[in-house]
Protein backbone atom coordinates (compact mmCIF):
# COMPACT_ATOMS: atom_id res chain seq x y z
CA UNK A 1 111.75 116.21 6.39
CA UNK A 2 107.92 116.93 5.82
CA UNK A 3 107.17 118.56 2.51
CA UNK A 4 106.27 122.09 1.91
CA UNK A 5 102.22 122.18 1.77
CA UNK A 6 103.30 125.24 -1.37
CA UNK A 7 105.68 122.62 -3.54
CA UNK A 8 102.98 121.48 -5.58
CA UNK A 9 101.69 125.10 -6.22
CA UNK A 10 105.33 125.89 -7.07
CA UNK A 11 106.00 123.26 -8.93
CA UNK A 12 102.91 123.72 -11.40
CA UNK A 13 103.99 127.65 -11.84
CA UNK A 14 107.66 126.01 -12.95
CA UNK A 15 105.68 123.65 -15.36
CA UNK A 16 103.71 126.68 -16.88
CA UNK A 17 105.94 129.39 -17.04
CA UNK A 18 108.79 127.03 -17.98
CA UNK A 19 111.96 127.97 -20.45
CA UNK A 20 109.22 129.36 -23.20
CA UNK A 21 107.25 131.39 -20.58
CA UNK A 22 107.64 134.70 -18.23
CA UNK A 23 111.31 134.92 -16.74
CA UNK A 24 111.42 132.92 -13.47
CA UNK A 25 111.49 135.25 -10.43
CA UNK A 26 112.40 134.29 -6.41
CA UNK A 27 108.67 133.99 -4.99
CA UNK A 28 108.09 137.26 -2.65
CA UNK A 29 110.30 139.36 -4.91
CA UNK A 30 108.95 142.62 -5.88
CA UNK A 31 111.85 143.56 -9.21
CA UNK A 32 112.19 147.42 -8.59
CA UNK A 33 114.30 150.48 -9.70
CA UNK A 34 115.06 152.30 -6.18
CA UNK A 35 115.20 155.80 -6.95
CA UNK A 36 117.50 156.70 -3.82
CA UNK A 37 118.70 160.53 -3.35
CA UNK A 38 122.19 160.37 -3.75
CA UNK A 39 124.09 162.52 -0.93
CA UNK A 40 126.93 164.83 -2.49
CA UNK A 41 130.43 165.24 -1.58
CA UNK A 42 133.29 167.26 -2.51
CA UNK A 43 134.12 165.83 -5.66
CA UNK A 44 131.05 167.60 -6.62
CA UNK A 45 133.21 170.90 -6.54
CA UNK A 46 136.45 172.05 -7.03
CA UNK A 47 138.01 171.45 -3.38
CA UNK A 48 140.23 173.98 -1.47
CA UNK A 49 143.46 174.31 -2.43
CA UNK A 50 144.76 176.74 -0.02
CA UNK A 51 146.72 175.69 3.76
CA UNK A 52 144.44 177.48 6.26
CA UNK A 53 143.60 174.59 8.92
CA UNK A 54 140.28 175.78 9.77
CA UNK A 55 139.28 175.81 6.39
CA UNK A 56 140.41 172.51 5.85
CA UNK A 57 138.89 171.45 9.27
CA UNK A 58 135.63 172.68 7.72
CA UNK A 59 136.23 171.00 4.22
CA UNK A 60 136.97 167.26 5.90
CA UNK A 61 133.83 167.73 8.80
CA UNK A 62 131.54 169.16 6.89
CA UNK A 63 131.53 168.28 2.83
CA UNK A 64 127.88 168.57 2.77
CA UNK A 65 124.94 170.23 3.63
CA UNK A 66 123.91 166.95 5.41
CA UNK A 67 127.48 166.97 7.05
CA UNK A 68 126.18 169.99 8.60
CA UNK A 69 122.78 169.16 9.72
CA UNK A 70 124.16 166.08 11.19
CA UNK A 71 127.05 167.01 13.05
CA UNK A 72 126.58 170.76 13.80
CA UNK A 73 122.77 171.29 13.85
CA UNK A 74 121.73 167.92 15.72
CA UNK A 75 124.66 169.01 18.05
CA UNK A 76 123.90 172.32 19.17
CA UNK A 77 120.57 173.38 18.08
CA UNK A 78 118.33 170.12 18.57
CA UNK A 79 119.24 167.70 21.35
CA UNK A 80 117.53 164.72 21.85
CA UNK A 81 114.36 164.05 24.55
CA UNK A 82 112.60 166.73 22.72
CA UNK A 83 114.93 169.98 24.47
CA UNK A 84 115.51 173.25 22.38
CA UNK A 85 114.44 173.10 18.60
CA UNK A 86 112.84 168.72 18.34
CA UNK A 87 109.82 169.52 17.85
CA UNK A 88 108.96 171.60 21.10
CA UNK A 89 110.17 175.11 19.95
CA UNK A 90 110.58 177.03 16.43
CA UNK A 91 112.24 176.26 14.32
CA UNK A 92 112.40 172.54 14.06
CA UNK A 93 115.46 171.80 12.91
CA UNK A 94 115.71 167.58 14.32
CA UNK A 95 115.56 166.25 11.02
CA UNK A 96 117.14 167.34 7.53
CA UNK A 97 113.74 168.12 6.09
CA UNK A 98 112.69 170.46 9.05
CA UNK A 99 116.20 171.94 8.84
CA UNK A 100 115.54 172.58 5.22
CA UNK A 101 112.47 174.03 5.43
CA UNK A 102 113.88 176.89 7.62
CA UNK A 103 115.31 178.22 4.29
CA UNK A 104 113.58 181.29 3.38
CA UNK A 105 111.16 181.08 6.34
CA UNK A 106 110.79 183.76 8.58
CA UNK A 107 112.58 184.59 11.36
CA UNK A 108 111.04 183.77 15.26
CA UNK A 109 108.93 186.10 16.96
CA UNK A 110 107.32 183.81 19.18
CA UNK A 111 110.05 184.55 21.93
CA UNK A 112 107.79 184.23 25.33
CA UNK A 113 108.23 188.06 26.16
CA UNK A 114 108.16 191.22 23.87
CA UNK A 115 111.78 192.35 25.04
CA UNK A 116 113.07 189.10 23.19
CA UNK A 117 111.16 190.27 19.71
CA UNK A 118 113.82 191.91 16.92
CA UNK A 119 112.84 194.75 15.29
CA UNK A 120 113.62 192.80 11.88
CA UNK A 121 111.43 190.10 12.94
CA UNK A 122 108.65 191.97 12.96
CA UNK A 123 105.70 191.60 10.35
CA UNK A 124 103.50 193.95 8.88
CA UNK A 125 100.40 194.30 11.66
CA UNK A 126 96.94 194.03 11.12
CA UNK A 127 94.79 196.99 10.93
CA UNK A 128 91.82 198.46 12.79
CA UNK A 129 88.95 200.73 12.72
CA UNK A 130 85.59 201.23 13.64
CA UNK A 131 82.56 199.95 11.82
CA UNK A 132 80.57 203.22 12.65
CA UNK A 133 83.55 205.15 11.35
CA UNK A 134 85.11 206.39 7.90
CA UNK A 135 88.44 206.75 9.14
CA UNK A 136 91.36 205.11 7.17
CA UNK A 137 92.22 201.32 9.16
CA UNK A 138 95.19 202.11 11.05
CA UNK A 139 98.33 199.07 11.50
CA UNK A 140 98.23 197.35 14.82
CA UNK A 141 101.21 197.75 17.17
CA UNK A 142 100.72 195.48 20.41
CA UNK A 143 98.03 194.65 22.73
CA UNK A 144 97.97 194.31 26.02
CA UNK A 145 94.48 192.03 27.74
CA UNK A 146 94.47 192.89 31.55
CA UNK A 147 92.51 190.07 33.80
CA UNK A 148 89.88 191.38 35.46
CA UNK A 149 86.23 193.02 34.90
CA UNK A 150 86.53 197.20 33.88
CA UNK A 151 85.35 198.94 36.84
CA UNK A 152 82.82 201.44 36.09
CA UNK A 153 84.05 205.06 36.23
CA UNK A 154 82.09 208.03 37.61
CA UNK A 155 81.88 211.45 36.17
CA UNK A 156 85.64 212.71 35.10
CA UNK A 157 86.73 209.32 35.26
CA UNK A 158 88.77 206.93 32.98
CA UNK A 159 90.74 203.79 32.56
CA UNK A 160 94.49 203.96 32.70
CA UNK A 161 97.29 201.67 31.75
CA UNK A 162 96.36 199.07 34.64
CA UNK A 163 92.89 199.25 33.98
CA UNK A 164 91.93 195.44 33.56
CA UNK A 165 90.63 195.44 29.96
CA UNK A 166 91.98 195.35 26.41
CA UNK A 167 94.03 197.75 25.36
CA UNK A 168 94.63 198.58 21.99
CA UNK A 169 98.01 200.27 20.85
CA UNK A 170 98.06 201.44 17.17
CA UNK A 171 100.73 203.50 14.99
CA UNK A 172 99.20 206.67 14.49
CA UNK A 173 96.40 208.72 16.42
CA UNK A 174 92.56 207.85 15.72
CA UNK A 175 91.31 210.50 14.43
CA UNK A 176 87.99 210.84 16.73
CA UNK A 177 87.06 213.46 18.12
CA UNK A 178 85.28 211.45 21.52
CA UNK A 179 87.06 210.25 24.12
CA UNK A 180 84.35 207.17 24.67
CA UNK A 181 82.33 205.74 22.53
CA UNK A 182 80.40 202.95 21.93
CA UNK A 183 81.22 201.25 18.83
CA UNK A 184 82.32 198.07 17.41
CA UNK A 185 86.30 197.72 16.30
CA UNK A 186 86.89 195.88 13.43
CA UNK A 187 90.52 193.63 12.70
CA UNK A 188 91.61 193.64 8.77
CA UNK A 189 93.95 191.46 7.90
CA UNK A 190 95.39 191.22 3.73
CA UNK A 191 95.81 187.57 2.15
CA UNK A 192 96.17 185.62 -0.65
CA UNK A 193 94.07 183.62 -2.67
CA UNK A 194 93.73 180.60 -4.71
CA UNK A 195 94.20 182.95 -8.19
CA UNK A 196 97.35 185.12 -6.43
CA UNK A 197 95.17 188.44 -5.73
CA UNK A 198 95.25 189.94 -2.39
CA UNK A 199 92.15 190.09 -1.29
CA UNK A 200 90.89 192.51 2.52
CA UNK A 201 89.31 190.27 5.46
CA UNK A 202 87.62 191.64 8.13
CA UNK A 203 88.26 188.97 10.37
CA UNK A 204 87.16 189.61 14.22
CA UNK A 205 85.47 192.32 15.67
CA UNK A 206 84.75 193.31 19.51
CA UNK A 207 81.09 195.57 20.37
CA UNK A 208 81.80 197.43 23.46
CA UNK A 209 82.29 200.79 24.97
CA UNK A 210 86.02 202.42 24.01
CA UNK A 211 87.94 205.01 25.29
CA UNK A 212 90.39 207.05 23.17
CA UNK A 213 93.34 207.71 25.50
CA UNK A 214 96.51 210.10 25.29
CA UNK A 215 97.71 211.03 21.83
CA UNK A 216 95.19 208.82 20.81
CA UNK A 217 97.08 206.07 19.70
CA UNK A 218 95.75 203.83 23.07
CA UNK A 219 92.38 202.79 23.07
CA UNK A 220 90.69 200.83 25.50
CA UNK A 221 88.04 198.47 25.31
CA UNK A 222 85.54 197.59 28.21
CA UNK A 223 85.24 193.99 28.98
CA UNK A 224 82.75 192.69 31.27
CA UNK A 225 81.99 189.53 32.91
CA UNK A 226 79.91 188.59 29.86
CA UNK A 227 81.84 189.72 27.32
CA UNK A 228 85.17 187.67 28.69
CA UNK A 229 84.78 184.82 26.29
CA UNK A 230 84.37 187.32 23.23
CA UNK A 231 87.87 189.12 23.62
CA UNK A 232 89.52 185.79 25.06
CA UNK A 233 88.63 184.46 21.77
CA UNK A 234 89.72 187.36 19.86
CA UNK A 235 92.91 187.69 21.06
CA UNK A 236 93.43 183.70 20.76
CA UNK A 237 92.09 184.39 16.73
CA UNK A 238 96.32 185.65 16.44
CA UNK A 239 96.19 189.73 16.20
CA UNK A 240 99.31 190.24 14.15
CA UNK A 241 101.24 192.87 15.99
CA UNK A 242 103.61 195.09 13.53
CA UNK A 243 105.25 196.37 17.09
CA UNK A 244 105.61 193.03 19.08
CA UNK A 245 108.70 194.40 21.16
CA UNK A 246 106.69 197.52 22.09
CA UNK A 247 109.67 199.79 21.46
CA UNK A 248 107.63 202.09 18.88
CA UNK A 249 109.59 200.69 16.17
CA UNK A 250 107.43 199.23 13.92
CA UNK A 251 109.53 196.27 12.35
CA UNK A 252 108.32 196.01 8.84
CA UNK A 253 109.45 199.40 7.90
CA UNK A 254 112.92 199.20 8.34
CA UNK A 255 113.36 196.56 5.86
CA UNK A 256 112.30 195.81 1.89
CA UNK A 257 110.25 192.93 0.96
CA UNK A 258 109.09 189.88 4.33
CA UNK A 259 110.57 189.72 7.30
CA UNK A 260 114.37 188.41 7.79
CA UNK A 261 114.88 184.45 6.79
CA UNK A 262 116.18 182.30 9.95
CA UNK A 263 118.22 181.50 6.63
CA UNK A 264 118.98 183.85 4.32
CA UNK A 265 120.05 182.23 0.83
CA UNK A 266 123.23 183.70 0.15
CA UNK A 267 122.98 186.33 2.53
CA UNK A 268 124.11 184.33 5.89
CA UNK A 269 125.17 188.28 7.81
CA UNK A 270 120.99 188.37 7.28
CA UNK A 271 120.23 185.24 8.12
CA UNK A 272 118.32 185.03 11.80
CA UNK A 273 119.96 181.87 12.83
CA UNK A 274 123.47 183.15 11.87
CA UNK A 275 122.49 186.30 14.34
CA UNK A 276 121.37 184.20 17.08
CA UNK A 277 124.77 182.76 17.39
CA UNK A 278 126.39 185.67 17.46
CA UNK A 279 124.17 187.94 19.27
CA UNK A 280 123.59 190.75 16.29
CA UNK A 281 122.82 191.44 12.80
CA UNK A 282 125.17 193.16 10.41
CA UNK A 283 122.70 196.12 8.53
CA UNK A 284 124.30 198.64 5.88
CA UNK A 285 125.43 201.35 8.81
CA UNK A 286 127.13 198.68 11.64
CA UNK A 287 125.18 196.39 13.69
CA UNK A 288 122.07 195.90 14.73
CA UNK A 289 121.70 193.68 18.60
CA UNK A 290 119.64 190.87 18.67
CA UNK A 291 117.32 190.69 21.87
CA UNK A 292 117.64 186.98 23.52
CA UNK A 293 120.35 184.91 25.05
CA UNK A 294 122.78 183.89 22.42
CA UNK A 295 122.05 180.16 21.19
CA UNK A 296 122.70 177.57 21.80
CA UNK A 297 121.81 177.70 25.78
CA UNK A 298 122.86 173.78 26.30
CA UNK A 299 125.94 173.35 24.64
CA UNK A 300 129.03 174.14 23.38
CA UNK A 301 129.22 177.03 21.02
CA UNK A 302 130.54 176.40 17.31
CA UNK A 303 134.10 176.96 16.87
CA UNK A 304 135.52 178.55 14.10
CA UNK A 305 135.42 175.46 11.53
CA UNK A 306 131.72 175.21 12.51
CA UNK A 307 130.81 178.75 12.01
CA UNK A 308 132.76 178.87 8.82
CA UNK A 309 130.94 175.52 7.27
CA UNK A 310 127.51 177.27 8.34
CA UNK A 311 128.18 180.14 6.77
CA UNK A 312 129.76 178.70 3.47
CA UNK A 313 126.75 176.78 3.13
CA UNK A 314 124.02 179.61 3.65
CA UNK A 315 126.51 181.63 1.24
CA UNK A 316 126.39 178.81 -1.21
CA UNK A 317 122.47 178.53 -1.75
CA UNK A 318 121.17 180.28 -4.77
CA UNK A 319 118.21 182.70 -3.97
CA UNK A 320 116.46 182.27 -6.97
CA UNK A 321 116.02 179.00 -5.75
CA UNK A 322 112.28 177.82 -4.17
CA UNK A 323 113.74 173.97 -3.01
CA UNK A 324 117.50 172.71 -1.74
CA UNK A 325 119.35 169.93 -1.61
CA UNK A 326 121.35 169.14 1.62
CA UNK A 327 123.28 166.38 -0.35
CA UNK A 328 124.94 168.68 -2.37
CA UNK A 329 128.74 169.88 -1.85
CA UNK A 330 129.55 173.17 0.24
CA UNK A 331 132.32 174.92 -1.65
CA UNK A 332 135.07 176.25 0.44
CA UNK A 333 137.34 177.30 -2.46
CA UNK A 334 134.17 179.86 -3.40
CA UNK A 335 133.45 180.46 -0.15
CA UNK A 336 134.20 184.15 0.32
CA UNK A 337 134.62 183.56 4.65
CA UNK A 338 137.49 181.57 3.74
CA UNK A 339 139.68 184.12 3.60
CA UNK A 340 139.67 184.82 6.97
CA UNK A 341 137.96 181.94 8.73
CA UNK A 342 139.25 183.15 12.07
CA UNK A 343 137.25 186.53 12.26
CA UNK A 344 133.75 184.25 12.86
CA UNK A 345 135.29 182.98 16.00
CA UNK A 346 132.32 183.60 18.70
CA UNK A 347 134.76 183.77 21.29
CA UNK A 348 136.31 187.10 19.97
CA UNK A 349 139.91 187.23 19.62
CA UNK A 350 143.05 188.36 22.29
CA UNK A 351 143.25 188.30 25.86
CA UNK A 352 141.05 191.51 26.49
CA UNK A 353 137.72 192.08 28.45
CA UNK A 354 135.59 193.27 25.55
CA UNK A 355 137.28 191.55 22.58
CA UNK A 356 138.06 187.95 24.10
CA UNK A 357 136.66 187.21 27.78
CA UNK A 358 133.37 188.69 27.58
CA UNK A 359 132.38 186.84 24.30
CA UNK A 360 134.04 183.68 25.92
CA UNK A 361 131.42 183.86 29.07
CA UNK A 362 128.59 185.09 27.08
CA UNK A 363 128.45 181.78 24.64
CA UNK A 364 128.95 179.39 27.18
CA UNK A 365 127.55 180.77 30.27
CA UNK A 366 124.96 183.02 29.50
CA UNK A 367 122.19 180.22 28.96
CA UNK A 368 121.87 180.26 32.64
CA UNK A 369 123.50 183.45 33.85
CA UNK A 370 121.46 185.54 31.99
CA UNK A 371 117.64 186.68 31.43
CA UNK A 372 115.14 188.15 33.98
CA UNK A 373 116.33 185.44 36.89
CA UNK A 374 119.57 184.51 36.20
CA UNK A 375 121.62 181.98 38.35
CA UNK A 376 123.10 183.13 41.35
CA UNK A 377 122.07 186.51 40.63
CA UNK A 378 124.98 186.84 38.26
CA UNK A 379 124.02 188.43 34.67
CA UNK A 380 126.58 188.43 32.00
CA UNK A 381 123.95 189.24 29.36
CA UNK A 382 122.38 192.43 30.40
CA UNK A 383 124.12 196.40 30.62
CA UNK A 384 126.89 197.34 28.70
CA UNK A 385 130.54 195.71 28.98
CA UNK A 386 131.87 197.81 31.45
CA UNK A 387 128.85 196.98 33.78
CA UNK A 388 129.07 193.33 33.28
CA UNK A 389 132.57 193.41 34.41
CA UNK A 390 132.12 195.45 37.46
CA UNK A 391 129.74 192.51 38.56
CA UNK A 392 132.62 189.95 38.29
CA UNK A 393 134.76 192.07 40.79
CA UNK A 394 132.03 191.50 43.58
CA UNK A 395 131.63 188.66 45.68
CA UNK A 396 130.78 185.15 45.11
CA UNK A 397 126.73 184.68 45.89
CA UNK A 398 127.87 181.18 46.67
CA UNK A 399 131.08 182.13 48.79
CA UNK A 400 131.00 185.51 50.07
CA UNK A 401 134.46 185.66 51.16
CA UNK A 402 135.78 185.55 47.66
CA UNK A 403 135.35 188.09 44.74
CA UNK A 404 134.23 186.74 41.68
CA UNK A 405 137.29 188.36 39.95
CA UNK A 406 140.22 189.34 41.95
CA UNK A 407 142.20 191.20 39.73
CA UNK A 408 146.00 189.76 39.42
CA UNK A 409 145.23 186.71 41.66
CA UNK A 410 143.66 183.21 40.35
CA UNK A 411 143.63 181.24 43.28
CA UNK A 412 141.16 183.48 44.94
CA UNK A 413 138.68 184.74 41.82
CA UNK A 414 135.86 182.42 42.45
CA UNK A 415 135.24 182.43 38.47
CA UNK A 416 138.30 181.32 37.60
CA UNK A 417 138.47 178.45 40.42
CA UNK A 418 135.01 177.45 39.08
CA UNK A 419 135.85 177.46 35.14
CA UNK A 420 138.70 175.33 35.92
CA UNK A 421 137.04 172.34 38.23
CA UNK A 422 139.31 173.59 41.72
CA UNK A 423 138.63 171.30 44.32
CA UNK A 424 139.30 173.90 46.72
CA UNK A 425 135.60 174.82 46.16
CA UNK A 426 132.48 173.20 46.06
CA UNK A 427 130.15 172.83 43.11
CA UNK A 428 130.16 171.31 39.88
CA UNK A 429 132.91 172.61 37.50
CA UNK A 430 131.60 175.08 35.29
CA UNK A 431 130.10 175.70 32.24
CA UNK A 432 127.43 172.81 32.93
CA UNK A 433 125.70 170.97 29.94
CA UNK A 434 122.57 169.96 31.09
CA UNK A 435 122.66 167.39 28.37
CA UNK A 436 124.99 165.35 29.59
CA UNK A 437 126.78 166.34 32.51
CA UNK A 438 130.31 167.35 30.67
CA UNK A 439 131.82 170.91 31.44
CA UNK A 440 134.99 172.36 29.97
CA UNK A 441 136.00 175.12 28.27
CA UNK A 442 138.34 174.62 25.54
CA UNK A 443 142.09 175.26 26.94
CA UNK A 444 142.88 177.94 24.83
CA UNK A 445 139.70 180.01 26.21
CA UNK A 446 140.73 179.30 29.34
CA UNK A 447 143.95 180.50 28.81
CA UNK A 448 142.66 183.80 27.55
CA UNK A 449 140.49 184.09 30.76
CA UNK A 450 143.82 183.19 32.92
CA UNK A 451 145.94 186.05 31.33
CA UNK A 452 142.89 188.51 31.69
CA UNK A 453 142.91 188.41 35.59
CA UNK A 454 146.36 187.84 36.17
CA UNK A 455 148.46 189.58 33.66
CA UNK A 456 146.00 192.31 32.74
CA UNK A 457 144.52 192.59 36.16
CA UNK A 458 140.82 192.00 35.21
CA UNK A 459 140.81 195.26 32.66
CA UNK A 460 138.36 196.58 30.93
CA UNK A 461 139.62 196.82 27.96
């Protein structure tokens, strides 16, 4: 056996550092004190003691906030290969950092399309005036930049709404009395600085010729070919828009304080990611709707366990808190939802149209039956109940010898024959998870959709 070239080193360091000198150490060892975050679990609180399954369903799944993240979040909210919220769309939620860091933060408005904007997700816009002017700055509501060089008008003539151009749409009237000038507008936006003081920025401006249109709240701003990079760039400098959703309901107003947390410590009926899931917002009077297709789109929807661990744990965070740990235990004896677990079921509850089947078909199936272009030109998302249901007794797209719904028959409702995986018909069986592959509804919401055609003949209520 040849000799290490490093025994003579080593055995000089044993000869000077012997029983009298520095405690001998393994060679390549680095003596440290890990300081490791420990993960909590339920011993950390006082466990339930009551006998409701779902609650103990919860209790044994989910113990922690990490519980939650892993086997909830990761499950339904961010998939792997980068789909839904890994790093492609807001929030991230893929890892338990990102997922804590939605906490307190504010709710999306970066939905694609203004009709997907909540009111309550709304911030407070930036302002505008002339330079030339005295007038007070007036709040932003949307803008709208039409491709395309302004035309030049003649005598008596004006843009309109399709004028190509930027148009301006503010919250009250400008009070001018021109209806064109030539001036430069001015974007104000409040921040913060280093020392806490809110401080006024003039930020972009735009020199051009305007028009003051209609009640005066519209202006319109020429753009020629030489002025195109100028407004590209200032509507790519991020005009904060207090009226995103264009509905003249200018978000900020409706609500105290920032804009609604995707989670809300302790509130989780105002938490954003709580309303996604179930399509609407609890406010002081009812309910408010939540524009979008219920989440998740790929897969299945919590059940009751899940909701109820998702809400204990948004109920459970203290608000005077500014960081969280996702180690520590979610109390379910505390938990005020665990009284009645079963009324956060997304699927409703009974056999009927409105309180059991339409729920069932809007969280699984309205990911892709839903929206501006929805699949097979069948929309379970948009109209009211009764209109969505008077869809499902019209024929199949796919097979127009066969009503969607037929009330009081299974074998020939389309739906039905789909949801359950008939081979009578072809097609994959229904709800897909483009994830994966796997499609089933659960047997008992099946069931419910089974005694809604045949023993209540498709009803509407």
């Amino acid at each position: 056996m040849k000799r290490s070239l490093f025994a003579p080193a080593l055995a000089a360091l044993a000869l000077a550092c012997g029983p009298s000198g520095p405690e001998t150490v393994d060679p390549g060892t680095i003596p440290f004190d890990p300081k490791r975050p420990t993960p909590g679990s339920s011993s950390e609180v006082a466990p339930y003691s009551g006998t409701n399954a779902d609650v103990l369903t919860a209790q044994q799944t989910y113990p922690t906030g990490l519980d939650l993240h892993r086997k909830l979040v990761m499950r339904t909210c961010s998939g792997t290969n980068g789909v839904c919220h890994n790093q492609k769309e807001y929030p991230d939620l893929h890892t338990p950092g990102t997922f804590t860091a939605s906490i307190g933060a504010p709710c999306n408005v970066q939905s694609g399309n203004a009709e997907g904007v909540f009111d309550r997700c709304e911030r407070l816009g930036d302002r505008f005036r002339f330079a030339e002017q005295s007038f007070r700055e007036i709040e932003v509501g949307y803008f709208v930049l039409i491709p395309g060089t302004t035309p030049e008008f003649g005598t008596g003539q004006g843009p309109n709404g399709d004028t190509p151009g930027l148009h301006l749409y503010l919250r009250t009237a400008v009070p001018v009395t021109q209806a064109r000038l030539n001036a430069t507008g001015t974007f104000i936006r409040n921040f913060i600085d280093d020392q806490g003081n809110v401080q006024t920025l003039p930020y972009a401006s735009y020199d051009t010729t305007w028009w003051v249109l209609g009640d005066k709240r519209h202006l319109f701003a020429r753009v020629n070919d030489n002025q195109r990079d100028t407004v590209e760039g200032l509507v790519a400098s991020g005009i904060v828009q207090g009226d995103q959703n264009r509905n003249g309901v200018f978000g900020a107003t409706i609500r105290p304080g920032n804009t609604v947390p995707l989670i809300n410590p302790g509130k989780p009926e105002l938490s954003y990611l709580v309303a996604r899931l179930r399509g609407y917002m609890k406010t002081d009077t009812g309910t408010d709707t939540v524009p979008g297709t219920r989440m998740p789109l790929a897969n299945q929807p919590p059940n009751v366990p899940d909701m109820l661990a998702l809400m204990c744990f948004i109920e459970g965070l203290d608000p005077a808190a500014t960081q969280w740990n996702l180690g520590s235990a979610i109390d379910y004896n505390k938990c005020t939802y665990s009284e009645n677990p079963s009324a956060l079921s997304l699927a409703g509850s009974g056999d009927t149209w409105t309180g059991r089947v339409l729920p069932i078909l809007q969280s699984n199936c309205g990911g892709c039956h839903g929206g501006s272009n929805p699949q097979a030109g069948l929309d379970l998302l948009t109209g009211t109940a009764e209109e969505i249901r008077q869809r499902l007794l019209k024929p199949s797209s796919q097979n127009p010898s066969m009503q969607l719904v037929l009330p009081g028959s299974l074998d020939k409702s389309y739906l039905f024959l789909k949801l359950t995986g008939d081979g009578s018909i072809s097609g994959s069986r229904m709800p897909i998870n483009p994830l994966n592959g796997n499609a089933s509804l659960p047997e008992a919401e099946l069931k419910s959709i089974e005694n809604w055609i045949f023993l209540a003949g498709a009803a509407g209520t």
